[in-house]
PDB file of N, CA and C in Angstrom:
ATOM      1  N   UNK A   1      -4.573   7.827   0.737  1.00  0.00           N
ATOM      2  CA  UNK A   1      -5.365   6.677   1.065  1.00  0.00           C
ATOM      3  C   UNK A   1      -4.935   6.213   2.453  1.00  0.00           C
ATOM      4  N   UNK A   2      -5.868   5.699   3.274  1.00  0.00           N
ATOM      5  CA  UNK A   2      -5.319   5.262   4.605  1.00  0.00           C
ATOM      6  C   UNK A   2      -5.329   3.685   4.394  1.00  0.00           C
ATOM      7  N   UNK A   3      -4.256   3.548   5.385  1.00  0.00           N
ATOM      8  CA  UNK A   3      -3.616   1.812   5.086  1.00  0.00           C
ATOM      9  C   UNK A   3      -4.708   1.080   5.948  1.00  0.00           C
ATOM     10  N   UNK A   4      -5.271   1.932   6.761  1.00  0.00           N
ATOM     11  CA  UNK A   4      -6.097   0.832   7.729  1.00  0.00           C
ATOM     12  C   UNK A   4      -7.746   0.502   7.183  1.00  0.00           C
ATOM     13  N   UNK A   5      -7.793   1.133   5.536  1.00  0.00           N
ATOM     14  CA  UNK A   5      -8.819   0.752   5.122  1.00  0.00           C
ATOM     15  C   UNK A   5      -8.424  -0.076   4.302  1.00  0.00           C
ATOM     16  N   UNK A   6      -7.575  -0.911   4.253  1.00  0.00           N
ATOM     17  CA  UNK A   6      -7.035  -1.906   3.099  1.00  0.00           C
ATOM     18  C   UNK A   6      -6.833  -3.350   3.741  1.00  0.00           C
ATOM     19  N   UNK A   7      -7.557  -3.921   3.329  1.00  0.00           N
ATOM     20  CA  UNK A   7      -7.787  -5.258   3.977  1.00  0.00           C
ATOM     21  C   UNK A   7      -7.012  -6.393   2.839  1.00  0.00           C
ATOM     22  N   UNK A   8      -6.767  -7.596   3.675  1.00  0.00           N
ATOM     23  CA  UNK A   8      -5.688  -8.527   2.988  1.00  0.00           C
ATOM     24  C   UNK A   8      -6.189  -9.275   1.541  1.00  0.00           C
ATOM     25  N   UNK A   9      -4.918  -8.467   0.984  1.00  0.00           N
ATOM     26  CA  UNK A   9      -5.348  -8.626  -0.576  1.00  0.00           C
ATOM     27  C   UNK A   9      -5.679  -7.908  -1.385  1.00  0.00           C
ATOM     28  N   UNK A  10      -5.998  -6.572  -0.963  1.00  0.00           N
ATOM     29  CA  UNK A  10      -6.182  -4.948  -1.676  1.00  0.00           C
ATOM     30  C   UNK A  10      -4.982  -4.971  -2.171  1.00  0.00           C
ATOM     31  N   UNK A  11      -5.299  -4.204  -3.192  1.00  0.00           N
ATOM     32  CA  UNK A  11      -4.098  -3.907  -4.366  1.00  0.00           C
ATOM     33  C   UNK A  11      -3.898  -2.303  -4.548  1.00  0.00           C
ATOM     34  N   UNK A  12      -3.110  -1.837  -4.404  1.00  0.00           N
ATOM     35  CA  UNK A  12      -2.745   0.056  -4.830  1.00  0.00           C
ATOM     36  C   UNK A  12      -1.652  -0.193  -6.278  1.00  0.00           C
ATOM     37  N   UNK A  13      -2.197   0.286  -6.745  1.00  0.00           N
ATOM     38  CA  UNK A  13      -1.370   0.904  -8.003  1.00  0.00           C
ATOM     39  C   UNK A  13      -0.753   2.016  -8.137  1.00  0.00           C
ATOM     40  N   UNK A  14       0.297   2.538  -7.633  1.00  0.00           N
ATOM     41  CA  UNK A  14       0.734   4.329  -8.258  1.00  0.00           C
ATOM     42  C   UNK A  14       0.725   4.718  -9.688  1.00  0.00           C
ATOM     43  N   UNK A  15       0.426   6.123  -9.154  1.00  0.00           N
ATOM     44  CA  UNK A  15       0.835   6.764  -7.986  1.00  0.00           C
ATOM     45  C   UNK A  15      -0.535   6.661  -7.190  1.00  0.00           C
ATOM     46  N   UNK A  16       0.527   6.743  -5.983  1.00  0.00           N
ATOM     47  CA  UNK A  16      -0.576   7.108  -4.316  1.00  0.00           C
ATOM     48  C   UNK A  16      -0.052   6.834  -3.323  1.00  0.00           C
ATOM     49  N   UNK A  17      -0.411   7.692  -2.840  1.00  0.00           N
ATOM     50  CA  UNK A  17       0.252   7.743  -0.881  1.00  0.00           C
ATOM     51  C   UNK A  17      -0.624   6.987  -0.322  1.00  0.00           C
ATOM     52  N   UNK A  18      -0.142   5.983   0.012  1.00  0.00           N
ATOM     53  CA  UNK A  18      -0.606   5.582   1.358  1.00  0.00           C
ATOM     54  C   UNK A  18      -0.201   5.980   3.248  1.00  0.00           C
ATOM     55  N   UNK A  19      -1.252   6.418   3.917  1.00  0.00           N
ATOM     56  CA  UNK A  19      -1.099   6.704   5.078  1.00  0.00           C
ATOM     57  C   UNK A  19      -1.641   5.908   6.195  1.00  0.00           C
ATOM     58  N   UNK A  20      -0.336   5.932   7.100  1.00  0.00           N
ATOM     59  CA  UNK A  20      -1.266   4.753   8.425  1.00  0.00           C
ATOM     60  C   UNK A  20       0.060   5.620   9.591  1.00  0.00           C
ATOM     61  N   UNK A  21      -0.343   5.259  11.060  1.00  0.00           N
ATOM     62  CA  UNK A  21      -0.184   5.965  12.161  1.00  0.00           C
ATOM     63  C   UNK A  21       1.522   5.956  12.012  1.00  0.00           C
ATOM     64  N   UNK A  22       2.255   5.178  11.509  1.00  0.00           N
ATOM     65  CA  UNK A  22       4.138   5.207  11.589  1.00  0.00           C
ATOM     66  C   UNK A  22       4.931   5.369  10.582  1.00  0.00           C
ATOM     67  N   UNK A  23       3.975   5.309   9.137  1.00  0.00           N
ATOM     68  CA  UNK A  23       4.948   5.322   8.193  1.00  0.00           C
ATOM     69  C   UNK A  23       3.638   6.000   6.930  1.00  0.00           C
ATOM     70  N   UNK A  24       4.341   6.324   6.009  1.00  0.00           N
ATOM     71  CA  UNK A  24       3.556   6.829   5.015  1.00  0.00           C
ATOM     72  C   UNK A  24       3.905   6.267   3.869  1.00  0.00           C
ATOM     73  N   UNK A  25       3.456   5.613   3.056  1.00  0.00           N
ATOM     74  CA  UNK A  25       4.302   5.152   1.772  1.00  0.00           C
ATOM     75  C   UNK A  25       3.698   5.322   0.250  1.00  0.00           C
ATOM     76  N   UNK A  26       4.745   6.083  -0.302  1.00  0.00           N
ATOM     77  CA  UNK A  26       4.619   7.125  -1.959  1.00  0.00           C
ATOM     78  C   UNK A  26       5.095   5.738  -2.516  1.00  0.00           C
ATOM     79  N   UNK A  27       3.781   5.848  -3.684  1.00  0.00           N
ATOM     80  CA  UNK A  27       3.609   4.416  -4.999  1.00  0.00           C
ATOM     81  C   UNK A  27       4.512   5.454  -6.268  1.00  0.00           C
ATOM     82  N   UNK A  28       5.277   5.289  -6.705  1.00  0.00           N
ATOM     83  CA  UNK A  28       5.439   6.389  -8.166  1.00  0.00           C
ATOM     84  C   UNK A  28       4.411   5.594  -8.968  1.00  0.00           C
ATOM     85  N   UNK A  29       4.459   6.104 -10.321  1.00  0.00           N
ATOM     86  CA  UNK A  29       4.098   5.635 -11.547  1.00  0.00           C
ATOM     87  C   UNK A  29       4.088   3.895 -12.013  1.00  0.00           C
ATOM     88  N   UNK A  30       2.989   3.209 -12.098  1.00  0.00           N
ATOM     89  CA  UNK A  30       3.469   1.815 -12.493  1.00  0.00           C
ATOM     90  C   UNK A  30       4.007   0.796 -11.347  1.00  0.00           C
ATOM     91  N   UNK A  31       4.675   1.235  -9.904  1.00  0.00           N
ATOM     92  CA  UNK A  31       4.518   0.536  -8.696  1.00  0.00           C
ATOM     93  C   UNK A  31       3.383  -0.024  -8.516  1.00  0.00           C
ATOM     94  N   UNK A  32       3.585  -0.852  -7.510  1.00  0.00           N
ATOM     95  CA  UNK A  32       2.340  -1.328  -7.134  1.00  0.00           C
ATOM     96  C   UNK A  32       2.468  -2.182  -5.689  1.00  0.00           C
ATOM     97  N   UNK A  33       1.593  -1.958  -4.636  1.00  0.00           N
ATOM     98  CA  UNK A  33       1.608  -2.546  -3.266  1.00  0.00           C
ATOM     99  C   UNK A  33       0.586  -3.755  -3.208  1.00  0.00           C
ATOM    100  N   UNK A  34       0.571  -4.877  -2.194  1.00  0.00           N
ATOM    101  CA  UNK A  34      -0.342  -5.584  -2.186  1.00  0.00           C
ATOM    102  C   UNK A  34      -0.342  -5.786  -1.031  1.00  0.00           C
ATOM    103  N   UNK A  35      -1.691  -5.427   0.340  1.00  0.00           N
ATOM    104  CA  UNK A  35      -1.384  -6.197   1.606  1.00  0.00           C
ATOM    105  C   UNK A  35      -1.321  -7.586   1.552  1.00  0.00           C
ATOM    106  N   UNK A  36      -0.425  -7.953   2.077  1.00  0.00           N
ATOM    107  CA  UNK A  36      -0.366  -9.545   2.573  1.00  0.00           C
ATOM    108  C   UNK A  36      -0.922 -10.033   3.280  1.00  0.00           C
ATOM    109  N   UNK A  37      -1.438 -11.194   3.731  1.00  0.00           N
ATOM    110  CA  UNK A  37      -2.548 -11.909   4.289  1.00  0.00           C
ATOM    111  C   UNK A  37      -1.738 -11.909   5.738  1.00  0.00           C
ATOM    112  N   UNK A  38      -0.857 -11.308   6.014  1.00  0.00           N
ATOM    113  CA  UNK A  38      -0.101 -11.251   7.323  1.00  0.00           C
ATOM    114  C   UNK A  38      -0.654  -9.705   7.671  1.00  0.00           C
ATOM    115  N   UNK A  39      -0.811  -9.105   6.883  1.00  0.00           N
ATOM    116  CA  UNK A  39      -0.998  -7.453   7.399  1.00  0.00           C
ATOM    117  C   UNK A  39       0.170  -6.553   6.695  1.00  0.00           C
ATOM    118  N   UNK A  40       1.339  -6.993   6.333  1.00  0.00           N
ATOM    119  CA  UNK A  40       2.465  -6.577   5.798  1.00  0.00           C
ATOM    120  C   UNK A  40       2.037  -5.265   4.881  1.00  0.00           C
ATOM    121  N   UNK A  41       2.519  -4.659   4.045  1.00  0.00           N
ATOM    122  CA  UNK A  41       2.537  -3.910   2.544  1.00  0.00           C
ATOM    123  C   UNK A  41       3.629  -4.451   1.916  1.00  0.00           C
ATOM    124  N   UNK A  42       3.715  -5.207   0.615  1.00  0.00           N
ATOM    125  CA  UNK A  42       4.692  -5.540  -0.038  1.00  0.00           C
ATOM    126  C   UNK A  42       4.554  -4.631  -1.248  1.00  0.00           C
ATOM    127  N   UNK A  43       5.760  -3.886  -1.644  1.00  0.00           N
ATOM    128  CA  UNK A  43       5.625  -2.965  -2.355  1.00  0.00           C
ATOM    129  C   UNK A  43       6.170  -3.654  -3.632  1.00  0.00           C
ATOM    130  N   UNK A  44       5.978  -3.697  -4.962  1.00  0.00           N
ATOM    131  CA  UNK A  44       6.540  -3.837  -6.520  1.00  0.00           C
ATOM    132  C   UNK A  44       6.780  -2.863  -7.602  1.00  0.00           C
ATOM    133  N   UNK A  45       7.795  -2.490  -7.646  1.00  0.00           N
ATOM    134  CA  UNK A  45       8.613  -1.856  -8.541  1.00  0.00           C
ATOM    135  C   UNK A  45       9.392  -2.243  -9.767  1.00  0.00           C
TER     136      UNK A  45
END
């Protein structure tokens, strides 16, 4: 999934890769990311 289609407040559930131009970030099982209304990725485990 690319990060720059995820606008503030999209939710990812893993598993899933997220991809954007500096970093790549693997969801396992039951994780879960939320962009922040800053632009951030806050990841939950």
């Amino acid at each position: 999934m690319r990060r720059a289609g995820l606008a503030a407040g999209a939710e990812v559930t893993g598993p899933a890769v997220i991809e954007e131009g500096e970093a790549t970030s693997l969801l396992m099982p039951d994780e879960r990311a939320v962009v922040h209304e800053s632009g951030a990725l806050e990841v939950e485990w």
